[in-house]
N, C-alpha and C. Protein backbone atom coordinates (compact mmCIF):
# COMPACT_ATOMS: atom_id res chain seq x y z
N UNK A 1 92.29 127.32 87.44
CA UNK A 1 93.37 126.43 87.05
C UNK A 1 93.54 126.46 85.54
N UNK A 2 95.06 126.41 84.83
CA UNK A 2 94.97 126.61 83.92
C UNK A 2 95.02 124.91 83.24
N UNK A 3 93.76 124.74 82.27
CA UNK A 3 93.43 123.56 81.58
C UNK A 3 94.16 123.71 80.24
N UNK A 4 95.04 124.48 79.91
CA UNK A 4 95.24 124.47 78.31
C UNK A 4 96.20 122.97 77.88
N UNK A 5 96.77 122.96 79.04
CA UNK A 5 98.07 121.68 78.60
C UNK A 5 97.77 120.45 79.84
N UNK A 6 98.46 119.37 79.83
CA UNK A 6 98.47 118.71 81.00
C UNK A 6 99.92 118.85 81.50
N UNK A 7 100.03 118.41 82.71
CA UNK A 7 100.86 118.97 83.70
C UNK A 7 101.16 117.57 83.79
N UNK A 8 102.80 117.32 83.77
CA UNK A 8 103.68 115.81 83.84
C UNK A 8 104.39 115.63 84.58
N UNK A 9 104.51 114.71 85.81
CA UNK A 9 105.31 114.21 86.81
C UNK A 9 106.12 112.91 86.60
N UNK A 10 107.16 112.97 86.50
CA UNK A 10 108.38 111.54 86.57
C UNK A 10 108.16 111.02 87.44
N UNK A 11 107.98 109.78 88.40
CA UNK A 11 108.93 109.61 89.73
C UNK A 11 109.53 108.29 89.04
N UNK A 12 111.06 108.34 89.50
CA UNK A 12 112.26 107.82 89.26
C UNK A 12 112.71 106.60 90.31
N UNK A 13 112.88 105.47 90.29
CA UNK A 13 113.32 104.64 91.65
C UNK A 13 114.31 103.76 90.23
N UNK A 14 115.03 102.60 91.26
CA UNK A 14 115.89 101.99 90.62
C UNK A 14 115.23 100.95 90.08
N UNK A 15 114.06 100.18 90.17
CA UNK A 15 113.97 99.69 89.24
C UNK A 15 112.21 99.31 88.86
N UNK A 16 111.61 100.62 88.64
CA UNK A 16 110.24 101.50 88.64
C UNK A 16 109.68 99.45 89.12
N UNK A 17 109.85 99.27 89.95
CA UNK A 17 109.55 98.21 90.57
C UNK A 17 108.23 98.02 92.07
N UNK A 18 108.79 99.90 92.68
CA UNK A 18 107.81 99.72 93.95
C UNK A 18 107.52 100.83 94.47
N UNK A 19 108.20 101.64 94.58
CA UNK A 19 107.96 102.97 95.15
C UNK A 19 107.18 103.85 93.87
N UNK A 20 108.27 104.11 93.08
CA UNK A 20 107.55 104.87 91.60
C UNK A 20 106.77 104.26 91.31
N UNK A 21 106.20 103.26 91.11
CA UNK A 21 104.72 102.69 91.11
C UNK A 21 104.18 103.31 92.10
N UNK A 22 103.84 103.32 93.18
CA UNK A 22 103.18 103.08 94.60
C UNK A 22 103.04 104.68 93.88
N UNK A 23 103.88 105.88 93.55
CA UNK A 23 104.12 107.15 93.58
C UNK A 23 103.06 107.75 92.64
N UNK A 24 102.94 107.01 91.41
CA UNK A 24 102.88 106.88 90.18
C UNK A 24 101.11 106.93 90.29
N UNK A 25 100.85 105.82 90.91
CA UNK A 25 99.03 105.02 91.22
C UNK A 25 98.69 106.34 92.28
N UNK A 26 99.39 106.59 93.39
CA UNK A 26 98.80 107.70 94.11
C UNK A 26 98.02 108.68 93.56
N UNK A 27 99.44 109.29 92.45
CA UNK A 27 99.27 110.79 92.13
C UNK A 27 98.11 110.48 91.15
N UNK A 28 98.20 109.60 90.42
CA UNK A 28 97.37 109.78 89.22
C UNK A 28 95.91 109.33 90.04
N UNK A 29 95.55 108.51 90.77
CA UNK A 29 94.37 108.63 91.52
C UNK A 29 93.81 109.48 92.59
N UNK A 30 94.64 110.65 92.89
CA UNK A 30 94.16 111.66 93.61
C UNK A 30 94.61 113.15 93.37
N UNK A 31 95.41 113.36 91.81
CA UNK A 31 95.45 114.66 91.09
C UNK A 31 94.22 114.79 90.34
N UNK A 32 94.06 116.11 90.36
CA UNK A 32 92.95 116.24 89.31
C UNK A 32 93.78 116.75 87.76
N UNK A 33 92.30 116.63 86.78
CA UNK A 33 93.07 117.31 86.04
C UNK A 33 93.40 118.37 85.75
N UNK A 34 94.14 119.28 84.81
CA UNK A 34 95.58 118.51 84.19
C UNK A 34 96.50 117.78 84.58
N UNK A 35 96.80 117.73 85.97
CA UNK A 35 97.95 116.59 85.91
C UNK A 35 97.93 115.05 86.32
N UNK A 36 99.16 114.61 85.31
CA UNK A 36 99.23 113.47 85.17
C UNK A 36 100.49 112.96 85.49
N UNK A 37 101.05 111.44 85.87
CA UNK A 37 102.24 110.86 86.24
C UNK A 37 102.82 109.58 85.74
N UNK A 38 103.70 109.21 85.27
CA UNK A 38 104.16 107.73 84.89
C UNK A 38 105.28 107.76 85.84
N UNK A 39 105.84 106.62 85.70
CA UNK A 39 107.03 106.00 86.79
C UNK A 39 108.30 105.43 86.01
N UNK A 40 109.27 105.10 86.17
CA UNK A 40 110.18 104.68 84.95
C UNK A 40 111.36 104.43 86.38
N UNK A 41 112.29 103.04 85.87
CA UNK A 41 113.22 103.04 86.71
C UNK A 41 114.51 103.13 86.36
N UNK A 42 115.98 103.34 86.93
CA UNK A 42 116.79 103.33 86.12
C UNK A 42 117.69 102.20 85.48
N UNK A 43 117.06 101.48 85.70
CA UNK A 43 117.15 99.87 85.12
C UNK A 43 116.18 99.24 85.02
N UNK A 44 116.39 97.98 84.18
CA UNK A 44 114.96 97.34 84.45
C UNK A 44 114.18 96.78 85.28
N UNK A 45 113.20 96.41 85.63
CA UNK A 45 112.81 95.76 86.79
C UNK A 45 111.64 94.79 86.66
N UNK A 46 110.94 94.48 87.53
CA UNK A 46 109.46 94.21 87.60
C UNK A 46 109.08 94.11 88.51
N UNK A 47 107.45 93.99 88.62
CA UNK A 47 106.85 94.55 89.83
C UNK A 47 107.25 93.85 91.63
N UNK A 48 107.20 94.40 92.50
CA UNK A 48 107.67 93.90 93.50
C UNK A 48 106.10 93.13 93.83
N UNK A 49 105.74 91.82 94.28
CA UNK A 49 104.60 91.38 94.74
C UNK A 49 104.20 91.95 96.30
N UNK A 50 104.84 92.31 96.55
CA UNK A 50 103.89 93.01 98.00
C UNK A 50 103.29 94.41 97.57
N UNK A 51 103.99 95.03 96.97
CA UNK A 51 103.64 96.47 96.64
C UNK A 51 102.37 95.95 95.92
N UNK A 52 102.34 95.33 94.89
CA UNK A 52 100.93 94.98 94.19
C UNK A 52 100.12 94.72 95.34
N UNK A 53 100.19 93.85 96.16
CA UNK A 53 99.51 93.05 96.98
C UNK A 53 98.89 94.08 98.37
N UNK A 54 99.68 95.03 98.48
CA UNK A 54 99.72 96.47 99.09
C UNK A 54 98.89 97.05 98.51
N UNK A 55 99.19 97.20 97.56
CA UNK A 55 97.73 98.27 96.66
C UNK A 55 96.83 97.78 96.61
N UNK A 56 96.81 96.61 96.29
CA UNK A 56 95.80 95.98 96.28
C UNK A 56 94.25 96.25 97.45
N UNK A 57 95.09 96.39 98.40
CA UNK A 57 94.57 96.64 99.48
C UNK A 57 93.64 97.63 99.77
N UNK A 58 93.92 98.81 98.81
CA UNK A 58 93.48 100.14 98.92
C UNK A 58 93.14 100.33 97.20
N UNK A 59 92.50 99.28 96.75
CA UNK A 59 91.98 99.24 95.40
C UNK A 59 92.49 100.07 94.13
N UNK A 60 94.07 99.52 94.44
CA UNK A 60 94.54 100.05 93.22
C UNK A 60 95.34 98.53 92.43
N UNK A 61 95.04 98.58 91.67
CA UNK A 61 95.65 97.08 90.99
C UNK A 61 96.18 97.22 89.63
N UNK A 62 97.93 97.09 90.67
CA UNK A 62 98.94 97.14 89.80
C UNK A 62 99.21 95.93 88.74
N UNK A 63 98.48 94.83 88.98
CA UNK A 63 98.84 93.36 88.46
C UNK A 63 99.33 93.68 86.95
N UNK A 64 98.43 94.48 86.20
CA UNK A 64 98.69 94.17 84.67
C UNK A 64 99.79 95.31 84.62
N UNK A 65 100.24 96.25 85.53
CA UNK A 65 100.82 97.76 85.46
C UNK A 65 102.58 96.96 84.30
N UNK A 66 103.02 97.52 83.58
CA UNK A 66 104.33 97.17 82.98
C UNK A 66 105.51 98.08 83.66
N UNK A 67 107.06 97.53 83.99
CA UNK A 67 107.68 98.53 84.47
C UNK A 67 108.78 99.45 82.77
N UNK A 68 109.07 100.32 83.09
CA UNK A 68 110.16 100.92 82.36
C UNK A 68 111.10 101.68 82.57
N UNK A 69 111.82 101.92 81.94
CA UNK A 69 113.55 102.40 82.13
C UNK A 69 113.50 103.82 81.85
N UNK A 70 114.12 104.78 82.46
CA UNK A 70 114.14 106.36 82.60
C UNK A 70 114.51 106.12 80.43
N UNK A 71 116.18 105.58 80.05
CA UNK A 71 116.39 105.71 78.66
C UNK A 71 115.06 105.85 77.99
N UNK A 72 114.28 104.83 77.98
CA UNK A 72 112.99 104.24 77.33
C UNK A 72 112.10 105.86 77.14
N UNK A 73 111.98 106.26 78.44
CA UNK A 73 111.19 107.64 78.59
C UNK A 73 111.88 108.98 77.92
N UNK A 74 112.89 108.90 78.06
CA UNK A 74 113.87 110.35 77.89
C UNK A 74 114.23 109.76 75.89
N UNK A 75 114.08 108.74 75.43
CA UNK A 75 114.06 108.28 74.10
C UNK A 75 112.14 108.75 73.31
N UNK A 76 111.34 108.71 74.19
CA UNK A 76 109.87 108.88 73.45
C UNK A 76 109.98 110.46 73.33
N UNK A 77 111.07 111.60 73.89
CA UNK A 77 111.14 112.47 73.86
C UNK A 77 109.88 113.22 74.67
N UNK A 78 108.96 112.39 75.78
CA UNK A 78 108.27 113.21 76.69
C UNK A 78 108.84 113.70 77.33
N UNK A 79 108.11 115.27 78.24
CA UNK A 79 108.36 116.00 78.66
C UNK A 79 107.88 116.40 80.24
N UNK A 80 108.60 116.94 81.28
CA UNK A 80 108.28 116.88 82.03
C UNK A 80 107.97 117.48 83.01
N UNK A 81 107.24 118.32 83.75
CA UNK A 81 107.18 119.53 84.52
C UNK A 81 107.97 119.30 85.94
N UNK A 82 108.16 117.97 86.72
CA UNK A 82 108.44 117.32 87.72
C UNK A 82 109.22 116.49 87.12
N UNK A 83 110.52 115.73 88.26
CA UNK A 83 110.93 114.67 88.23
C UNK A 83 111.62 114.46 89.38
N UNK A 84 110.71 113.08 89.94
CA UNK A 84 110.93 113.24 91.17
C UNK A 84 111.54 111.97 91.82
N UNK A 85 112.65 111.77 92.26
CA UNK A 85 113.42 110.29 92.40
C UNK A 85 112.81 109.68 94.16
N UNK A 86 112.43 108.53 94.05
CA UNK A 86 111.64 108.13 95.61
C UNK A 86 112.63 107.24 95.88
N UNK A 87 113.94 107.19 95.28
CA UNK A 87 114.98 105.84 95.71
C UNK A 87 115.74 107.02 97.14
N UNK A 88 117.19 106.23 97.41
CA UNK A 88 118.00 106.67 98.28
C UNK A 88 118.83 107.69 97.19
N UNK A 89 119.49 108.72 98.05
CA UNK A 89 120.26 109.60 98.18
C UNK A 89 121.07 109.06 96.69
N UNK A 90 122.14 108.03 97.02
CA UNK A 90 122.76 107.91 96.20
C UNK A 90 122.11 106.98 94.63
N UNK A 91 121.26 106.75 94.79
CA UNK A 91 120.68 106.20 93.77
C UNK A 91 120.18 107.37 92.31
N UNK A 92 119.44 108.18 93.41
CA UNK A 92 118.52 109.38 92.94
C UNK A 92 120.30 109.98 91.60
N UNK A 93 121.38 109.91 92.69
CA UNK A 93 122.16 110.73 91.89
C UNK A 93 122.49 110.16 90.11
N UNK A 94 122.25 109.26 89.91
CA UNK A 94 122.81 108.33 88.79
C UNK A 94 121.35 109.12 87.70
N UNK A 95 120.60 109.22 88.71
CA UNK A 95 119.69 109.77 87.52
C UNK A 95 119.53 110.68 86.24
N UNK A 96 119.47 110.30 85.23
CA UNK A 96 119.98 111.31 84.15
C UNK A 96 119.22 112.90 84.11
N UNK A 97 119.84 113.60 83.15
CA UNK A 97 119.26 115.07 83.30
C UNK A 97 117.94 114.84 82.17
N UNK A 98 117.12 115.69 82.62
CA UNK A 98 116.15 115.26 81.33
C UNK A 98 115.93 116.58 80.29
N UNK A 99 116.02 116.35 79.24
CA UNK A 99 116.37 117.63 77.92
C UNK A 99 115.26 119.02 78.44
N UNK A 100 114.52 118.57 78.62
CA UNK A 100 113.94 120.37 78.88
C UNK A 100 114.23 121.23 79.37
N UNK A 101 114.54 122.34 79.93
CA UNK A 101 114.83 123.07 80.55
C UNK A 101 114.44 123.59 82.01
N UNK A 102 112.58 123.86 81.36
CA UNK A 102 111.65 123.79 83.02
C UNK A 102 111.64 122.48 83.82
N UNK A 103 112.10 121.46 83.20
CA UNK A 103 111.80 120.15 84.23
C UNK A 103 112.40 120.38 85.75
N UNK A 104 111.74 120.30 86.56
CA UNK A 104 111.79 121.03 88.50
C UNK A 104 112.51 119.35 88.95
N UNK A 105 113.75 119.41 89.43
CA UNK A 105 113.93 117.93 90.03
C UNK A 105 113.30 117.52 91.73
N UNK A 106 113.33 116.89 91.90
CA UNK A 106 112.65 116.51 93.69
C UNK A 106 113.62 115.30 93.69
N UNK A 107 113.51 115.11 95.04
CA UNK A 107 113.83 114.10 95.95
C UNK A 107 113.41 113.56 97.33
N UNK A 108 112.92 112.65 97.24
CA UNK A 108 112.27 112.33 98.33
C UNK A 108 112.76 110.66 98.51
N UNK A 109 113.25 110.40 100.15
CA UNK A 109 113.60 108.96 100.17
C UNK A 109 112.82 108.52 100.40
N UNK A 110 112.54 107.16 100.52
CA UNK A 110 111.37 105.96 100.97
C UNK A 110 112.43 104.75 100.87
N UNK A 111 112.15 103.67 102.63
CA UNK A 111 112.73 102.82 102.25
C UNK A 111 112.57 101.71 101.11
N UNK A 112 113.16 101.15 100.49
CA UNK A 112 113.30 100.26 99.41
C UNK A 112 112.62 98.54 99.81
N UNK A 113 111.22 98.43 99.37
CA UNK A 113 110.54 97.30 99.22
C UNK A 113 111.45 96.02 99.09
N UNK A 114 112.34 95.81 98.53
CA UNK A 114 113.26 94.74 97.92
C UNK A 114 114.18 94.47 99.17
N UNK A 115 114.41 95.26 99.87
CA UNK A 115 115.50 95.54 101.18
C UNK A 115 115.14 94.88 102.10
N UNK A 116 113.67 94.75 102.52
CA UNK A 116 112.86 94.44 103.99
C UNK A 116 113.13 92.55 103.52
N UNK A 117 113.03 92.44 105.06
CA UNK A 117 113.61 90.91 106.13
C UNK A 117 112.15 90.58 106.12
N UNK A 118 112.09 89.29 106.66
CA UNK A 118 111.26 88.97 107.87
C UNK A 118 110.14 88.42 106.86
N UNK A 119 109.13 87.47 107.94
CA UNK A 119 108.42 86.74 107.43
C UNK A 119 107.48 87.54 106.37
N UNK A 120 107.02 86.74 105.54
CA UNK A 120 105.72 87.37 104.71
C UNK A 120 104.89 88.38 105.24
N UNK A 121 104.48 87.81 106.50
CA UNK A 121 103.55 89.17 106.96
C UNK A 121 104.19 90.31 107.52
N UNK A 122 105.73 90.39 107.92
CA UNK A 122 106.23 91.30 108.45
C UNK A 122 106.78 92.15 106.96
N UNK A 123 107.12 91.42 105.95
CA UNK A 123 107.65 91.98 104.59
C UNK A 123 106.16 92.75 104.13
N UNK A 124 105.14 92.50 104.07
CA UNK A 124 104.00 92.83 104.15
C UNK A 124 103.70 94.26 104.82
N UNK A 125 103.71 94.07 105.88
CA UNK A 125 103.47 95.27 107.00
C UNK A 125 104.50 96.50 106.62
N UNK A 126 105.55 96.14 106.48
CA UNK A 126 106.25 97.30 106.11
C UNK A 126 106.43 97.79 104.54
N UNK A 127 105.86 97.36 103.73
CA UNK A 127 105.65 97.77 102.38
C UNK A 127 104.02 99.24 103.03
N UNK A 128 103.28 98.31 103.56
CA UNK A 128 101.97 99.07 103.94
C UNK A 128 102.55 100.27 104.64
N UNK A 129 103.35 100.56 105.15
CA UNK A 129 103.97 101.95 106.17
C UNK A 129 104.43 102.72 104.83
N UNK A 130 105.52 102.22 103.95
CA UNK A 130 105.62 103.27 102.89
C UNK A 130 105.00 103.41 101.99
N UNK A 131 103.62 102.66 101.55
CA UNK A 131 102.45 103.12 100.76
C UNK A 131 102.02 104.16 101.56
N UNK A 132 101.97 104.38 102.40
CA UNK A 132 101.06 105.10 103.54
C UNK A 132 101.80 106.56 103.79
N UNK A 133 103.58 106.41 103.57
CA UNK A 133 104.30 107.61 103.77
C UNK A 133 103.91 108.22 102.17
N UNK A 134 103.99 107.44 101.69
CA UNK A 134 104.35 107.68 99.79
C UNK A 134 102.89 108.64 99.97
N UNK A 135 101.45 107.76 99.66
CA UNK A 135 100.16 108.50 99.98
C UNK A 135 100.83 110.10 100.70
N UNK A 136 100.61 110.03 101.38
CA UNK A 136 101.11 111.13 102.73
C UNK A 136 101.76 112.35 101.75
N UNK A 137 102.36 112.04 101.39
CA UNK A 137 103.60 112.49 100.50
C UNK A 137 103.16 113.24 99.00
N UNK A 138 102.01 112.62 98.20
CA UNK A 138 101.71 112.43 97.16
C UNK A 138 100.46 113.45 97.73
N UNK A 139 99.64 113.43 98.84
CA UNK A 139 98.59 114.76 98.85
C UNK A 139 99.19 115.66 98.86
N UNK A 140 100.55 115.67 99.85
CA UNK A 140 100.78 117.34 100.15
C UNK A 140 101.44 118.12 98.70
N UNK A 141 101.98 116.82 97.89
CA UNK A 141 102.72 117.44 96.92
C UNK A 141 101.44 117.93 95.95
N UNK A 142 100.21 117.26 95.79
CA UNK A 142 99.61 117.69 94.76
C UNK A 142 98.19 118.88 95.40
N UNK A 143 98.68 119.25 96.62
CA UNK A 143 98.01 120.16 97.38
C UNK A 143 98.58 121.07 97.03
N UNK A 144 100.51 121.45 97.02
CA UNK A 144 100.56 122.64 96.65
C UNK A 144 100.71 122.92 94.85
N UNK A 145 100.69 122.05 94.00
CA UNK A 145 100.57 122.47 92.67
C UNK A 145 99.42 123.05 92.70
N UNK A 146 98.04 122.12 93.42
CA UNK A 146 96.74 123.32 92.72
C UNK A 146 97.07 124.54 93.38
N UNK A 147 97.93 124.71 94.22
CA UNK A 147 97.55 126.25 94.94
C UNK A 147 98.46 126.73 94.22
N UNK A 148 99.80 126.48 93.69
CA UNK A 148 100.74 127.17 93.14
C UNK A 148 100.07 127.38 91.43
N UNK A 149 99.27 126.20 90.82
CA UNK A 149 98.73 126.38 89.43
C UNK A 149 99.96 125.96 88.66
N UNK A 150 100.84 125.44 89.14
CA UNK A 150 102.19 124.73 88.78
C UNK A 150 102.55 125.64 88.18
């Protein structure tokens, strides 16, 4: 594997509130190194409490995590090997281009945390199904970078 640089993943949601978190805590707790991931949304947001409360679950603790805005990121002038939007179809599209050239875009849907009905424990239960798709999602993707060597 080549160690000379680290290797940078976006994931993009509308308001780096639940999914790009959830995306964000995966990758960076089960990539090795070089690569690494932040989350950014395209507005502002803050954290969704089940998704914390979700992770929580599986000992990742988002409590102190801060959210931020794609501008905010594409303004520090980082760079990105990935960028990968976990909102809907039409959301993903609003997403800006990001200045580099190699940056690889993705798309992947997941339903939206903020969207789900139903009592606490049912709002609950279904945050836990798309931590679980997201996970799912987040090995196979960082299964084929080590084999590809990004």
């Amino acid at each position: 594997m080549n160690t000379e640089r680290t290797y940078q993943v976006l994931f993009v949601c509308i308001h780096n509130s639940a999914r790009s978190q959830m995306a964000e805590a995966w990758f960076n707790q089960f990539a090795p190194a070089p690569y690494r991931a932040e989350s950014a949304g395209l507005e502002a947001g803050s954290l969704n409490p089940w998704v914390v409360q979700a992770m929580q679950e599986v000992d990742i603790d988002l409590r102190q995590k801060g959210t931020q805005t794609v501008d905010t990121v594409i303004k520090s002038g980082k760079t990105f090997d990935y960028v990968i939007t976990v909102c809907d179809e039409t959301s993903a599209e609003r997403c800006p281009v990001f200045p580099a050239r190699t940056t690889k875009r993705l798309h992947w849907s997941f339903p939206d945390p903020s969207r789900f009905v139903g009592t606490d424990a049912e709002k609950l239960a279904q945050v836990r199904v798309v931590r679980e798709t997201i996970k799912t999602q987040i090995l196979a993707f960082i299964q084929q970078l080590v084999q590809l060597d990004l």
